[in-house]
PDB file of N, CA and C in Angstrom:
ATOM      1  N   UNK A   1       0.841  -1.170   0.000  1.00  0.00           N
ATOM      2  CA  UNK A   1       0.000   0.000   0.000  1.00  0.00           C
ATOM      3  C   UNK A   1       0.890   1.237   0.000  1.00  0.00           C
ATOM      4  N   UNK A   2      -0.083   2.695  -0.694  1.00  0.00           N
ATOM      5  CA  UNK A   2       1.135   3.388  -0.683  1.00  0.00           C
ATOM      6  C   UNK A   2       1.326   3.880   0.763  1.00  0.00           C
ATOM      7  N   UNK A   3       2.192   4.815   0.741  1.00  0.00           N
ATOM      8  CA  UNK A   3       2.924   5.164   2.131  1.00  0.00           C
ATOM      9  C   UNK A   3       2.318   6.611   1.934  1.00  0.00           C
ATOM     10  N   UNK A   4       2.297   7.536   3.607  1.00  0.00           N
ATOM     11  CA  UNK A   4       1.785   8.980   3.424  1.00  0.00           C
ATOM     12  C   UNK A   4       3.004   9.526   4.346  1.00  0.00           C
ATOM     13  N   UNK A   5       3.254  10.767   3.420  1.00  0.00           N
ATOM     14  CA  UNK A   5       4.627  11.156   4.001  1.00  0.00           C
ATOM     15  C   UNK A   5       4.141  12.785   4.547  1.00  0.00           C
ATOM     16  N   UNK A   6       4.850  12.930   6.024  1.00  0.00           N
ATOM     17  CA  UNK A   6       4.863  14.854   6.412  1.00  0.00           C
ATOM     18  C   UNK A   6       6.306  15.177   6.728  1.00  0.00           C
ATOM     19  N   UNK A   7       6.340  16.268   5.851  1.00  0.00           N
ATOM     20  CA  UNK A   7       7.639  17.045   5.819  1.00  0.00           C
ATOM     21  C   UNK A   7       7.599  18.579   6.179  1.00  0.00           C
ATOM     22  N   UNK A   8       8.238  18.545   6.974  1.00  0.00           N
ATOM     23  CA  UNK A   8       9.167  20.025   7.966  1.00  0.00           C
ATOM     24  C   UNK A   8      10.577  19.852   7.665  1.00  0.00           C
ATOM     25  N   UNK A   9      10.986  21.619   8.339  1.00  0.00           N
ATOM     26  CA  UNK A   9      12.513  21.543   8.544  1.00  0.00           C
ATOM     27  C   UNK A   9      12.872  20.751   9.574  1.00  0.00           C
ATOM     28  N   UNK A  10      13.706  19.501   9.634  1.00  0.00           N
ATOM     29  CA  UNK A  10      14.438  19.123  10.703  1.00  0.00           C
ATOM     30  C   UNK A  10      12.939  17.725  11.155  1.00  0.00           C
ATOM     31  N   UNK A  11      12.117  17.821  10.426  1.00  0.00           N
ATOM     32  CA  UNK A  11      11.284  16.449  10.729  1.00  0.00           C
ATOM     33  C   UNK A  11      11.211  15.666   9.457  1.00  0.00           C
ATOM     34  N   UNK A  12      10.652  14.552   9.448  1.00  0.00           N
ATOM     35  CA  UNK A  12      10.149  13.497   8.271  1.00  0.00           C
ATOM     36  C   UNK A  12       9.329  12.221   8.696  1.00  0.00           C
ATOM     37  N   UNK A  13       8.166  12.437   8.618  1.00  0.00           N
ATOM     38  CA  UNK A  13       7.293  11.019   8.721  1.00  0.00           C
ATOM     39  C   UNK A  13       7.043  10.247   7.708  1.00  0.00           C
ATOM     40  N   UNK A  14       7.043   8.873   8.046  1.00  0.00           N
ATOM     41  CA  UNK A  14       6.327   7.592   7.493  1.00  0.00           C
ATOM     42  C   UNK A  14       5.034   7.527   7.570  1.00  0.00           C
ATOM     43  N   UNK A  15       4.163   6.896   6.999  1.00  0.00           N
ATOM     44  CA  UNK A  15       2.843   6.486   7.619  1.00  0.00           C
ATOM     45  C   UNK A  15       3.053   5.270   6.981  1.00  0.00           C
ATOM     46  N   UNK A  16       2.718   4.402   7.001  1.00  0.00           N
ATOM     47  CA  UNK A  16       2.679   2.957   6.771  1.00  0.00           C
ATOM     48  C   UNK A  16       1.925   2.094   7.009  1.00  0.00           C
ATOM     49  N   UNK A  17       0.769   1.068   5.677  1.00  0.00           N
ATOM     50  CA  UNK A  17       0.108   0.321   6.145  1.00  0.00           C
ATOM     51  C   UNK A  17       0.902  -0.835   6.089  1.00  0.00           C
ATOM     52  N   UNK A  18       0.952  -1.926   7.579  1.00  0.00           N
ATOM     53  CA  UNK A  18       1.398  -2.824   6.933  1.00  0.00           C
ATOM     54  C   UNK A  18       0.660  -3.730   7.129  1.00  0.00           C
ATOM     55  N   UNK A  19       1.277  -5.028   6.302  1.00  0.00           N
ATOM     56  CA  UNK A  19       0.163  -6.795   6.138  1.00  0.00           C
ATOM     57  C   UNK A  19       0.404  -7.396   7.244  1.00  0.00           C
ATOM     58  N   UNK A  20       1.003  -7.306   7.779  1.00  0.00           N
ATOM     59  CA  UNK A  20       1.634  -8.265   9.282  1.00  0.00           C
ATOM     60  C   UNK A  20       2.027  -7.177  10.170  1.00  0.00           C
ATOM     61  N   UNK A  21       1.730  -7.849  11.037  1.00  0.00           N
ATOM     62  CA  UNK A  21       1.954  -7.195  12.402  1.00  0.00           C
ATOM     63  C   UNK A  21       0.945  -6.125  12.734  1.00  0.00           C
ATOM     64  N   UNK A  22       1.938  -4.735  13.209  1.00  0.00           N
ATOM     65  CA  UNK A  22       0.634  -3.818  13.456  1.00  0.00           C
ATOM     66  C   UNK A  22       0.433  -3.082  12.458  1.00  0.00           C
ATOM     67  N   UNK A  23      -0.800  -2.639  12.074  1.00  0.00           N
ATOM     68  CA  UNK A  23      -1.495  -2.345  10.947  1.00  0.00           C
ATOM     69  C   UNK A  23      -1.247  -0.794  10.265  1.00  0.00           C
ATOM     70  N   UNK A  24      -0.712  -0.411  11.160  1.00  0.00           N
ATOM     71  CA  UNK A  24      -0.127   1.119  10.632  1.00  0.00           C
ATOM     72  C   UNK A  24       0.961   1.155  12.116  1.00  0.00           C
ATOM     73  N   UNK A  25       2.121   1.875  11.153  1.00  0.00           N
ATOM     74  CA  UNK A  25       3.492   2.545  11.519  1.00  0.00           C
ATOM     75  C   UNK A  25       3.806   3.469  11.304  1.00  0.00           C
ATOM     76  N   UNK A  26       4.128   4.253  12.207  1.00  0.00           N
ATOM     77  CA  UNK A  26       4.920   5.697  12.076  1.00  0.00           C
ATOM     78  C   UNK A  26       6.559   5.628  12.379  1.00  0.00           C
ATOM     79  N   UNK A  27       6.799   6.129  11.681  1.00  0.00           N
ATOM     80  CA  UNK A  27       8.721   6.226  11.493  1.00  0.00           C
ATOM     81  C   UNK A  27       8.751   7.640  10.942  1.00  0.00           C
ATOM     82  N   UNK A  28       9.520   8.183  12.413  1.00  0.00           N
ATOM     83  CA  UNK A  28      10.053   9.929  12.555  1.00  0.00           C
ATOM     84  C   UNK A  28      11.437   9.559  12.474  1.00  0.00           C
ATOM     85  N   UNK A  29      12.132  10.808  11.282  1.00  0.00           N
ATOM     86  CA  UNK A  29      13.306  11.020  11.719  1.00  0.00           C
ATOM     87  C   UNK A  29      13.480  12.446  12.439  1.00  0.00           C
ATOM     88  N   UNK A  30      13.665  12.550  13.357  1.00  0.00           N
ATOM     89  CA  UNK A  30      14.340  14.091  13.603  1.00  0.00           C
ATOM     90  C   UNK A  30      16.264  14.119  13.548  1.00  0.00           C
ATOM     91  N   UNK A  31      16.968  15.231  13.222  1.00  0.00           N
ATOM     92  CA  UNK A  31      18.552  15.404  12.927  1.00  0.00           C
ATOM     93  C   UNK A  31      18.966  14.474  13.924  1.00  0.00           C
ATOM     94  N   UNK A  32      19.802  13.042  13.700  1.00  0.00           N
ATOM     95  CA  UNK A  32      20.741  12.802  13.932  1.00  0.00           C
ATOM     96  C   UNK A  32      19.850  11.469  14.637  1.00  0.00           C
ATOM     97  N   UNK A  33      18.732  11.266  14.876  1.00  0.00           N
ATOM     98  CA  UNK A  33      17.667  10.208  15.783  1.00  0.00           C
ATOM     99  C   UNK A  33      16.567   9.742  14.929  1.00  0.00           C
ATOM    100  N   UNK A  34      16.532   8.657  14.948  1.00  0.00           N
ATOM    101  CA  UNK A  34      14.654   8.718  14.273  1.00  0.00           C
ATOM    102  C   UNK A  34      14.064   7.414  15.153  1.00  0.00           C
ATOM    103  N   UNK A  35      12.568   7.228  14.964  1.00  0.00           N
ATOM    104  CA  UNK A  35      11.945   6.116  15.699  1.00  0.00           C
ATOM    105  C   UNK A  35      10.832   5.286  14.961  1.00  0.00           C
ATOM    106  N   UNK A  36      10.583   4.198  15.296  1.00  0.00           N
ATOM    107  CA  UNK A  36       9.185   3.841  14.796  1.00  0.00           C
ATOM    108  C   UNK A  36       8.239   3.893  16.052  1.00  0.00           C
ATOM    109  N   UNK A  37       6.697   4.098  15.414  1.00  0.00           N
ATOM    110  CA  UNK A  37       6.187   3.999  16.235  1.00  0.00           C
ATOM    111  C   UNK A  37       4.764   3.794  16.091  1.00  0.00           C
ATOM    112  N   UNK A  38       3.518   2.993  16.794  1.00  0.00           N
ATOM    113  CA  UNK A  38       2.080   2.414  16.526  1.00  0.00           C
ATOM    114  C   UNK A  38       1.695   3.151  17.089  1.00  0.00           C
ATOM    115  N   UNK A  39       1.427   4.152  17.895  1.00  0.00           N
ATOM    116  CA  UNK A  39       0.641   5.217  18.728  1.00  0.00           C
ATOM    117  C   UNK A  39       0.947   6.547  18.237  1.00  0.00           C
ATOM    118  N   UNK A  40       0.177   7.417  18.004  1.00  0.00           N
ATOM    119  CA  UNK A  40       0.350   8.848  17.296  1.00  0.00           C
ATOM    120  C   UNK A  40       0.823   9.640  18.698  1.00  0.00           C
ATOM    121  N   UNK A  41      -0.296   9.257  19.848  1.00  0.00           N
ATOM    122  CA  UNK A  41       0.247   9.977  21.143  1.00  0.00           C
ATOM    123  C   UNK A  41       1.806  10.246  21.969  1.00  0.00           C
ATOM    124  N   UNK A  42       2.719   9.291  21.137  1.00  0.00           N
ATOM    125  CA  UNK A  42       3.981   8.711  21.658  1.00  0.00           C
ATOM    126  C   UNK A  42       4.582   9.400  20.111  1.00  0.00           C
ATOM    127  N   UNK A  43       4.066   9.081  19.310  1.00  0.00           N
ATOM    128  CA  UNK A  43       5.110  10.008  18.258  1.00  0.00           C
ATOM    129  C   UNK A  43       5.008  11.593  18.188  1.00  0.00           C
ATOM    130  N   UNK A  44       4.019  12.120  18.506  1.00  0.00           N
ATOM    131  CA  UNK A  44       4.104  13.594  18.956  1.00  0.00           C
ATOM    132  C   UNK A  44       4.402  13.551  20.249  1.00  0.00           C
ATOM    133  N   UNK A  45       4.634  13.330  21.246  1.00  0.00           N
ATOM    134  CA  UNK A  45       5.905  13.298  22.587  1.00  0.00           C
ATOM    135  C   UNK A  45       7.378  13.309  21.766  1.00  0.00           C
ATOM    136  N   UNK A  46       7.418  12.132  20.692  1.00  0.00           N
ATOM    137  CA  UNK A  46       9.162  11.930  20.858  1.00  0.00           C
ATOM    138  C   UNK A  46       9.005  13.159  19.656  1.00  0.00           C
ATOM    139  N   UNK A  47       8.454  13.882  18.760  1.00  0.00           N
ATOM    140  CA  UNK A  47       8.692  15.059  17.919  1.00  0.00           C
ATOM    141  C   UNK A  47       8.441  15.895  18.838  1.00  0.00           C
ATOM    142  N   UNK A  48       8.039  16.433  19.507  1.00  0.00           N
ATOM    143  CA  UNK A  48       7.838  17.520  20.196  1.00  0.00           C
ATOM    144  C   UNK A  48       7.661  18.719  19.859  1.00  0.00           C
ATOM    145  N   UNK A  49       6.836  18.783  18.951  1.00  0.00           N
ATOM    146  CA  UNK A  49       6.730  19.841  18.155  1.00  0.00           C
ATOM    147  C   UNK A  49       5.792  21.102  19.051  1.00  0.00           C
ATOM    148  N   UNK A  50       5.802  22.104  19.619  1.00  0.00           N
ATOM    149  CA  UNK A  50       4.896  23.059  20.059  1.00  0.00           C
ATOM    150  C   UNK A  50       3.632  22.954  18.911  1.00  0.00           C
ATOM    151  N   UNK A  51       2.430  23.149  19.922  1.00  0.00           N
ATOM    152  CA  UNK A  51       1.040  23.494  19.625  1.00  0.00           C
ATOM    153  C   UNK A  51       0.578  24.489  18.275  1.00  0.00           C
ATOM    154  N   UNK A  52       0.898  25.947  19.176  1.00  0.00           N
ATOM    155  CA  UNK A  52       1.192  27.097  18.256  1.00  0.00           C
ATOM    156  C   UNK A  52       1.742  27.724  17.396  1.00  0.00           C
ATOM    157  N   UNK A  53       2.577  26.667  16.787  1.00  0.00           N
ATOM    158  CA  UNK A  53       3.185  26.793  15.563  1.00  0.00           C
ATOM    159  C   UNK A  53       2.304  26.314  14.140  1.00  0.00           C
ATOM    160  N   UNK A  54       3.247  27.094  13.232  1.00  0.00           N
ATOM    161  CA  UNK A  54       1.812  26.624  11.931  1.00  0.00           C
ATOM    162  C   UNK A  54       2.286  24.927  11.698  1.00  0.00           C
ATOM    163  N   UNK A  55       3.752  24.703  11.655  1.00  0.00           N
ATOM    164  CA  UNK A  55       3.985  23.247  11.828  1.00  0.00           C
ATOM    165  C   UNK A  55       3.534  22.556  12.624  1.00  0.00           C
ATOM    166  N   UNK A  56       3.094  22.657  14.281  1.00  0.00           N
ATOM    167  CA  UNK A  56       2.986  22.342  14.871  1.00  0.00           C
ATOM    168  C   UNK A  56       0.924  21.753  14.803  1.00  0.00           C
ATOM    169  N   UNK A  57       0.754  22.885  13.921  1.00  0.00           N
ATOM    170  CA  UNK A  57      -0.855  22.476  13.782  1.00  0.00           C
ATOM    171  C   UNK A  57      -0.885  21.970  12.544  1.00  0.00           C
ATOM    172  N   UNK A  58      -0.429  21.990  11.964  1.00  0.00           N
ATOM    173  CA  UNK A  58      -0.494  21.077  10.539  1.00  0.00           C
ATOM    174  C   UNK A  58      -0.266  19.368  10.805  1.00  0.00           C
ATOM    175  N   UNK A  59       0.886  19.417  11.821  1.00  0.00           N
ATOM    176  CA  UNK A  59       1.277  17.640  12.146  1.00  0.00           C
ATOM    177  C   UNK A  59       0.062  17.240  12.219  1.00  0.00           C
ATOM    178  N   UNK A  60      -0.575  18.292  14.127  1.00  0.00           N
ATOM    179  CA  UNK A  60      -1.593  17.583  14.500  1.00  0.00           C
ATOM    180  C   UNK A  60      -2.860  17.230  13.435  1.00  0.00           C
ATOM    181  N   UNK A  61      -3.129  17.819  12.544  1.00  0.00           N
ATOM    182  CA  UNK A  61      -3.749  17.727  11.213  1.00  0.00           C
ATOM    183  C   UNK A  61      -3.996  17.013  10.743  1.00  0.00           C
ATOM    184  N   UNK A  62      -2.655  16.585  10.365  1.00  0.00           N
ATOM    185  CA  UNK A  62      -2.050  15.571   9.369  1.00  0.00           C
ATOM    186  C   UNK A  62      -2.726  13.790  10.049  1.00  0.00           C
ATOM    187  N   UNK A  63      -2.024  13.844  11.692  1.00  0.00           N
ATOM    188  CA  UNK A  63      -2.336  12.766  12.030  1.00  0.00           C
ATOM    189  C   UNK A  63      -3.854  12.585  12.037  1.00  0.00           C
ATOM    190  N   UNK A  64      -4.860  13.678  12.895  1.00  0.00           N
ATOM    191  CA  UNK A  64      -6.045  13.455  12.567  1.00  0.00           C
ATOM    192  C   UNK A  64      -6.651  12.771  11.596  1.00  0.00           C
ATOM    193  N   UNK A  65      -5.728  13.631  10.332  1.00  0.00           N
ATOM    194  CA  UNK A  65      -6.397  13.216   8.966  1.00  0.00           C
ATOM    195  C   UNK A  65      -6.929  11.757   8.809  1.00  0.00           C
ATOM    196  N   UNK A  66      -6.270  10.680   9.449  1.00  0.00           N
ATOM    197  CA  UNK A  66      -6.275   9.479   9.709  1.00  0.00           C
ATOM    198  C   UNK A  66      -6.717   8.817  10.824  1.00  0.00           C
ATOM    199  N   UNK A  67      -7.448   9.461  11.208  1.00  0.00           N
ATOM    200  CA  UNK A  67      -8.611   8.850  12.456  1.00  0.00           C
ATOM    201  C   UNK A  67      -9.353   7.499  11.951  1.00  0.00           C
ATOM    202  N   UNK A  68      -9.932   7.679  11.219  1.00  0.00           N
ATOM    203  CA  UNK A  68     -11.091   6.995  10.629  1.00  0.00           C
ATOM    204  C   UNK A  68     -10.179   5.964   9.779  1.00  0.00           C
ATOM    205  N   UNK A  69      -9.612   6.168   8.923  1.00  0.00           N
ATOM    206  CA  UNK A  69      -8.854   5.336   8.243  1.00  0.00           C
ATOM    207  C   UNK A  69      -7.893   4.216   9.258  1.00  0.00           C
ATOM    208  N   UNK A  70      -7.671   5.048  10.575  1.00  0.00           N
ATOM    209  CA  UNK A  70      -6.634   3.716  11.570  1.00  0.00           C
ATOM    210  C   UNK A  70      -7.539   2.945  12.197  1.00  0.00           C
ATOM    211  N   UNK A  71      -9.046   3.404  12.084  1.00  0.00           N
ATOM    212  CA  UNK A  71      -9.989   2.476  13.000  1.00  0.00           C
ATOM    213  C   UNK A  71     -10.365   1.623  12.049  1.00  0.00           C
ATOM    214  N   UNK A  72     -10.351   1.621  10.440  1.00  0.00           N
ATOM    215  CA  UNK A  72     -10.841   0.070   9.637  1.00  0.00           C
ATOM    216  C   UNK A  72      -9.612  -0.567   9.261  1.00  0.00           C
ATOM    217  N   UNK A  73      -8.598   0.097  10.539  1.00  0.00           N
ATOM    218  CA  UNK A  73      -7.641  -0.611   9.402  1.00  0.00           C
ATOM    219  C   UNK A  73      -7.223  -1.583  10.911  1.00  0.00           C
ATOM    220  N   UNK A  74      -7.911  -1.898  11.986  1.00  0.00           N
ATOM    221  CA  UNK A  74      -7.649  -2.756  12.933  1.00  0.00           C
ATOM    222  C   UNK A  74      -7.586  -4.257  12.645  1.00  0.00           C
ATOM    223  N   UNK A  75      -6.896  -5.112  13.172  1.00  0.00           N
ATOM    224  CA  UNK A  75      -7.121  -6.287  12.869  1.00  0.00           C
ATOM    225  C   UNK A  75      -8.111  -7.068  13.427  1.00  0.00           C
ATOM    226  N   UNK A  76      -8.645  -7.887  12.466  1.00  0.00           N
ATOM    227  CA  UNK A  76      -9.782  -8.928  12.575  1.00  0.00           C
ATOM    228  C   UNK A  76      -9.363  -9.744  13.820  1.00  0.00           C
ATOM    229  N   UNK A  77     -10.762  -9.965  14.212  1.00  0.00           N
ATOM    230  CA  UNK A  77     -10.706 -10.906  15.987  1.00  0.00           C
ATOM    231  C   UNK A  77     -10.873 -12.353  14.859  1.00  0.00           C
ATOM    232  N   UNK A  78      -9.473 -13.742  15.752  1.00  0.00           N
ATOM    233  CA  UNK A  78      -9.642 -14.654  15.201  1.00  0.00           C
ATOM    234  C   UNK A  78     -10.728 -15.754  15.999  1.00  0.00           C
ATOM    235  N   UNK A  79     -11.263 -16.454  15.396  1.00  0.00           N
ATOM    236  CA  UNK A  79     -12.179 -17.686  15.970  1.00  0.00           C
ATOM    237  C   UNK A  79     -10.724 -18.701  15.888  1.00  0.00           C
ATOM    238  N   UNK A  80     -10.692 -19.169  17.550  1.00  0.00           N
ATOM    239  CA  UNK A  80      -9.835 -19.857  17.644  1.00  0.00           C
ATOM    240  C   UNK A  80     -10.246 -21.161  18.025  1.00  0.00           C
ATOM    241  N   UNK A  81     -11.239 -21.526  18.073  1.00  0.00           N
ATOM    242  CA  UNK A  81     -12.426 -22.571  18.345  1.00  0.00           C
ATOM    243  C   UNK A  81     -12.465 -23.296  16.888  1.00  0.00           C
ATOM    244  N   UNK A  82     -12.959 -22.553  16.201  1.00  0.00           N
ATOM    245  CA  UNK A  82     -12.816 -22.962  14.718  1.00  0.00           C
ATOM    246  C   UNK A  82     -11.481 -23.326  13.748  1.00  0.00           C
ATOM    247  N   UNK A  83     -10.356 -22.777  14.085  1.00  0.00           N
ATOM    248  CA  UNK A  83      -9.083 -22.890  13.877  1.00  0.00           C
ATOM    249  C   UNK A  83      -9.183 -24.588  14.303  1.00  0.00           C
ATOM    250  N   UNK A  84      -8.787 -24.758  15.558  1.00  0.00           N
ATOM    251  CA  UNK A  84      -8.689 -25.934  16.402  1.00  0.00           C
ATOM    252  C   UNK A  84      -9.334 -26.936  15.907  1.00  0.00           C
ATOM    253  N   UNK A  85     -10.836 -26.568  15.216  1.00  0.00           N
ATOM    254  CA  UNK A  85     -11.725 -27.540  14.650  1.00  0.00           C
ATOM    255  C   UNK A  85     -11.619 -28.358  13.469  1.00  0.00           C
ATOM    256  N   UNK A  86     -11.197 -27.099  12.267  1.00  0.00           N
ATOM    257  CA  UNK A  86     -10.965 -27.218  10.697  1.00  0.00           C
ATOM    258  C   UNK A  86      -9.304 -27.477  10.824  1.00  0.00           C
ATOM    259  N   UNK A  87      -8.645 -26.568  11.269  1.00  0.00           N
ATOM    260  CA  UNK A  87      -7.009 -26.347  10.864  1.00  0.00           C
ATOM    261  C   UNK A  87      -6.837 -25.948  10.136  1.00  0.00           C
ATOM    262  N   UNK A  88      -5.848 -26.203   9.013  1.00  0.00           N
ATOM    263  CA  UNK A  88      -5.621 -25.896   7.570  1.00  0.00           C
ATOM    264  C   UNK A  88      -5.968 -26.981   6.697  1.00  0.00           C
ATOM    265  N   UNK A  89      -6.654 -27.815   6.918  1.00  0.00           N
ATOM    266  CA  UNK A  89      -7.346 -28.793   6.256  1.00  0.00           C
ATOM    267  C   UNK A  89      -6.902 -30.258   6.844  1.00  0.00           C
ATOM    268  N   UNK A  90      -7.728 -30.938   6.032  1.00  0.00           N
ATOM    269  CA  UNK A  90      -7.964 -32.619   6.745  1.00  0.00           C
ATOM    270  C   UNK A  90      -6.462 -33.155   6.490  1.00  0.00           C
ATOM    271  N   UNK A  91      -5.253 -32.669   6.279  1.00  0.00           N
ATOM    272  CA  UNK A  91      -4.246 -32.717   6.590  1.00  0.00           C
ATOM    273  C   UNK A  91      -3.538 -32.389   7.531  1.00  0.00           C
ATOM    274  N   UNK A  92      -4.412 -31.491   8.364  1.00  0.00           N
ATOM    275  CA  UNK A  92      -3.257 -31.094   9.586  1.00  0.00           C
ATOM    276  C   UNK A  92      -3.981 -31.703  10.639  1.00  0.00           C
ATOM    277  N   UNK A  93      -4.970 -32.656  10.632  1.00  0.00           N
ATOM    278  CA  UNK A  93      -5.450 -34.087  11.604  1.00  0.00           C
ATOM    279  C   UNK A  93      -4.733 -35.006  11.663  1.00  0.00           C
ATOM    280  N   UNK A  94      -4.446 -35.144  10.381  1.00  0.00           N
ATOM    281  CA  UNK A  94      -3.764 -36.721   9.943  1.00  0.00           C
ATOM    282  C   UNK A  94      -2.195 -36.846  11.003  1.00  0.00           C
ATOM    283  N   UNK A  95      -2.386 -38.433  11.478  1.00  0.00           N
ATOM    284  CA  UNK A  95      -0.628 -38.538  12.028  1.00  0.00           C
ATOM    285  C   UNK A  95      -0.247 -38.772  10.734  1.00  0.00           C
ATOM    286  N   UNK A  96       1.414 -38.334  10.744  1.00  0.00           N
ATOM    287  CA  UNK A  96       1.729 -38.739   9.600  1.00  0.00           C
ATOM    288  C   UNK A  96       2.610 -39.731   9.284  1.00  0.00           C
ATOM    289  N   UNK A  97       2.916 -40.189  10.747  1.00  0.00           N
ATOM    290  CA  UNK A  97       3.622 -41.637  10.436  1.00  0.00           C
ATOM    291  C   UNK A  97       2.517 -42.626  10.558  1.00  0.00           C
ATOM    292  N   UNK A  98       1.249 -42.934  10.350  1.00  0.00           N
ATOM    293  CA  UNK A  98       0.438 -43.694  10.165  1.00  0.00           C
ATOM    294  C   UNK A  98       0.389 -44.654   9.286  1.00  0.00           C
ATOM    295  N   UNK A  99       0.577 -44.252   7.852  1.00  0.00           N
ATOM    296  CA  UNK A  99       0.418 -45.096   6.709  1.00  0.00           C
ATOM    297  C   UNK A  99       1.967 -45.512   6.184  1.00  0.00           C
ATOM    298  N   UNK A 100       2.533 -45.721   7.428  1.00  0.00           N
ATOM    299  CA  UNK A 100       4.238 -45.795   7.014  1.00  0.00           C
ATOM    300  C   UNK A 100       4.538 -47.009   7.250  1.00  0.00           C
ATOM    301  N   UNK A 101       5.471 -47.734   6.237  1.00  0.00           N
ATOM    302  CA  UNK A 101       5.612 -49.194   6.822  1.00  0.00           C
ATOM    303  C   UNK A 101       7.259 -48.947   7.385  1.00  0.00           C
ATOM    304  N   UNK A 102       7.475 -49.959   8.444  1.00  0.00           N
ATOM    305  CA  UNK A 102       8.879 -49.856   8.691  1.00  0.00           C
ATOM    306  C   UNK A 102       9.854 -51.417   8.061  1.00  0.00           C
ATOM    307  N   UNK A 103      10.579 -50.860   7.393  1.00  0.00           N
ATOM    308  CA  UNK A 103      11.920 -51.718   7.484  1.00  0.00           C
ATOM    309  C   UNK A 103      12.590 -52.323   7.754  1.00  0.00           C
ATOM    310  N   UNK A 104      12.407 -53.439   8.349  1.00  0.00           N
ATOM    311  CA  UNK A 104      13.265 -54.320   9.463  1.00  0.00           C
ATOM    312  C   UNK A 104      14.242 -55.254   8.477  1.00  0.00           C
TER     313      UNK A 104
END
Protein backbone atom coordinates (compact mmCIF):
# COMPACT_ATOMS: atom_id res chain seq x y z
CA UNK A 1 0.00 0.00 0.00
CA UNK A 2 1.14 3.39 -0.68
CA UNK A 3 2.92 5.16 2.13
CA UNK A 4 1.78 8.98 3.42
CA UNK A 5 4.63 11.16 4.00
CA UNK A 6 4.86 14.85 6.41
CA UNK A 7 7.64 17.04 5.82
CA UNK A 8 9.17 20.02 7.97
CA UNK A 9 12.51 21.54 8.54
CA UNK A 10 14.44 19.12 10.70
CA UNK A 11 11.28 16.45 10.73
CA UNK A 12 10.15 13.50 8.27
CA UNK A 13 7.29 11.02 8.72
CA UNK A 14 6.33 7.59 7.49
CA UNK A 15 2.84 6.49 7.62
CA UNK A 16 2.68 2.96 6.77
CA UNK A 17 0.11 0.32 6.14
CA UNK A 18 1.40 -2.82 6.93
CA UNK A 19 0.16 -6.80 6.14
CA UNK A 20 1.63 -8.27 9.28
CA UNK A 21 1.95 -7.19 12.40
CA UNK A 22 0.63 -3.82 13.46
CA UNK A 23 -1.49 -2.34 10.95
CA UNK A 24 -0.13 1.12 10.63
CA UNK A 25 3.49 2.55 11.52
CA UNK A 26 4.92 5.70 12.08
CA UNK A 27 8.72 6.23 11.49
CA UNK A 28 10.05 9.93 12.56
CA UNK A 29 13.31 11.02 11.72
CA UNK A 30 14.34 14.09 13.60
CA UNK A 31 18.55 15.40 12.93
CA UNK A 32 20.74 12.80 13.93
CA UNK A 33 17.67 10.21 15.78
CA UNK A 34 14.65 8.72 14.27
CA UNK A 35 11.94 6.12 15.70
CA UNK A 36 9.19 3.84 14.80
CA UNK A 37 6.19 4.00 16.24
CA UNK A 38 2.08 2.41 16.53
CA UNK A 39 0.64 5.22 18.73
CA UNK A 40 0.35 8.85 17.30
CA UNK A 41 0.25 9.98 21.14
CA UNK A 42 3.98 8.71 21.66
CA UNK A 43 5.11 10.01 18.26
CA UNK A 44 4.10 13.59 18.96
CA UNK A 45 5.91 13.30 22.59
CA UNK A 46 9.16 11.93 20.86
CA UNK A 47 8.69 15.06 17.92
CA UNK A 48 7.84 17.52 20.20
CA UNK A 49 6.73 19.84 18.15
CA UNK A 50 4.90 23.06 20.06
CA UNK A 51 1.04 23.49 19.62
CA UNK A 52 1.19 27.10 18.26
CA UNK A 53 3.19 26.79 15.56
CA UNK A 54 1.81 26.62 11.93
CA UNK A 55 3.98 23.25 11.83
CA UNK A 56 2.99 22.34 14.87
CA UNK A 57 -0.85 22.48 13.78
CA UNK A 58 -0.49 21.08 10.54
CA UNK A 59 1.28 17.64 12.15
CA UNK A 60 -1.59 17.58 14.50
CA UNK A 61 -3.75 17.73 11.21
CA UNK A 62 -2.05 15.57 9.37
CA UNK A 63 -2.34 12.77 12.03
CA UNK A 64 -6.04 13.46 12.57
CA UNK A 65 -6.40 13.22 8.97
CA UNK A 66 -6.28 9.48 9.71
CA UNK A 67 -8.61 8.85 12.46
CA UNK A 68 -11.09 6.99 10.63
CA UNK A 69 -8.85 5.34 8.24
CA UNK A 70 -6.63 3.72 11.57
CA UNK A 71 -9.99 2.48 13.00
CA UNK A 72 -10.84 0.07 9.64
CA UNK A 73 -7.64 -0.61 9.40
CA UNK A 74 -7.65 -2.76 12.93
CA UNK A 75 -7.12 -6.29 12.87
CA UNK A 76 -9.78 -8.93 12.57
CA UNK A 77 -10.71 -10.91 15.99
CA UNK A 78 -9.64 -14.65 15.20
CA UNK A 79 -12.18 -17.69 15.97
CA UNK A 80 -9.84 -19.86 17.64
CA UNK A 81 -12.43 -22.57 18.34
CA UNK A 82 -12.82 -22.96 14.72
CA UNK A 83 -9.08 -22.89 13.88
CA UNK A 84 -8.69 -25.93 16.40
CA UNK A 85 -11.72 -27.54 14.65
CA UNK A 86 -10.97 -27.22 10.70
CA UNK A 87 -7.01 -26.35 10.86
CA UNK A 88 -5.62 -25.90 7.57
CA UNK A 89 -7.35 -28.79 6.26
CA UNK A 90 -7.96 -32.62 6.75
CA UNK A 91 -4.25 -32.72 6.59
CA UNK A 92 -3.26 -31.09 9.59
CA UNK A 93 -5.45 -34.09 11.60
CA UNK A 94 -3.76 -36.72 9.94
CA UNK A 95 -0.63 -38.54 12.03
CA UNK A 96 1.73 -38.74 9.60
CA UNK A 97 3.62 -41.64 10.44
CA UNK A 98 0.44 -43.69 10.17
CA UNK A 99 0.42 -45.10 6.71
CA UNK A 100 4.24 -45.80 7.01
CA UNK A 101 5.61 -49.19 6.82
CA UNK A 102 8.88 -49.86 8.69
CA UNK A 103 11.92 -51.72 7.48
CA UNK A 104 13.26 -54.32 9.46
Amino acid sequence: MKSDYFTATGLWIERKHNREGHPITYTVWKPHTSCSFTDTKKALKFISWPKGTPTGDSLRDWFASFVDKDAKAEPATVNKAQIVAEGFGPEAHEEPNENTKMIT
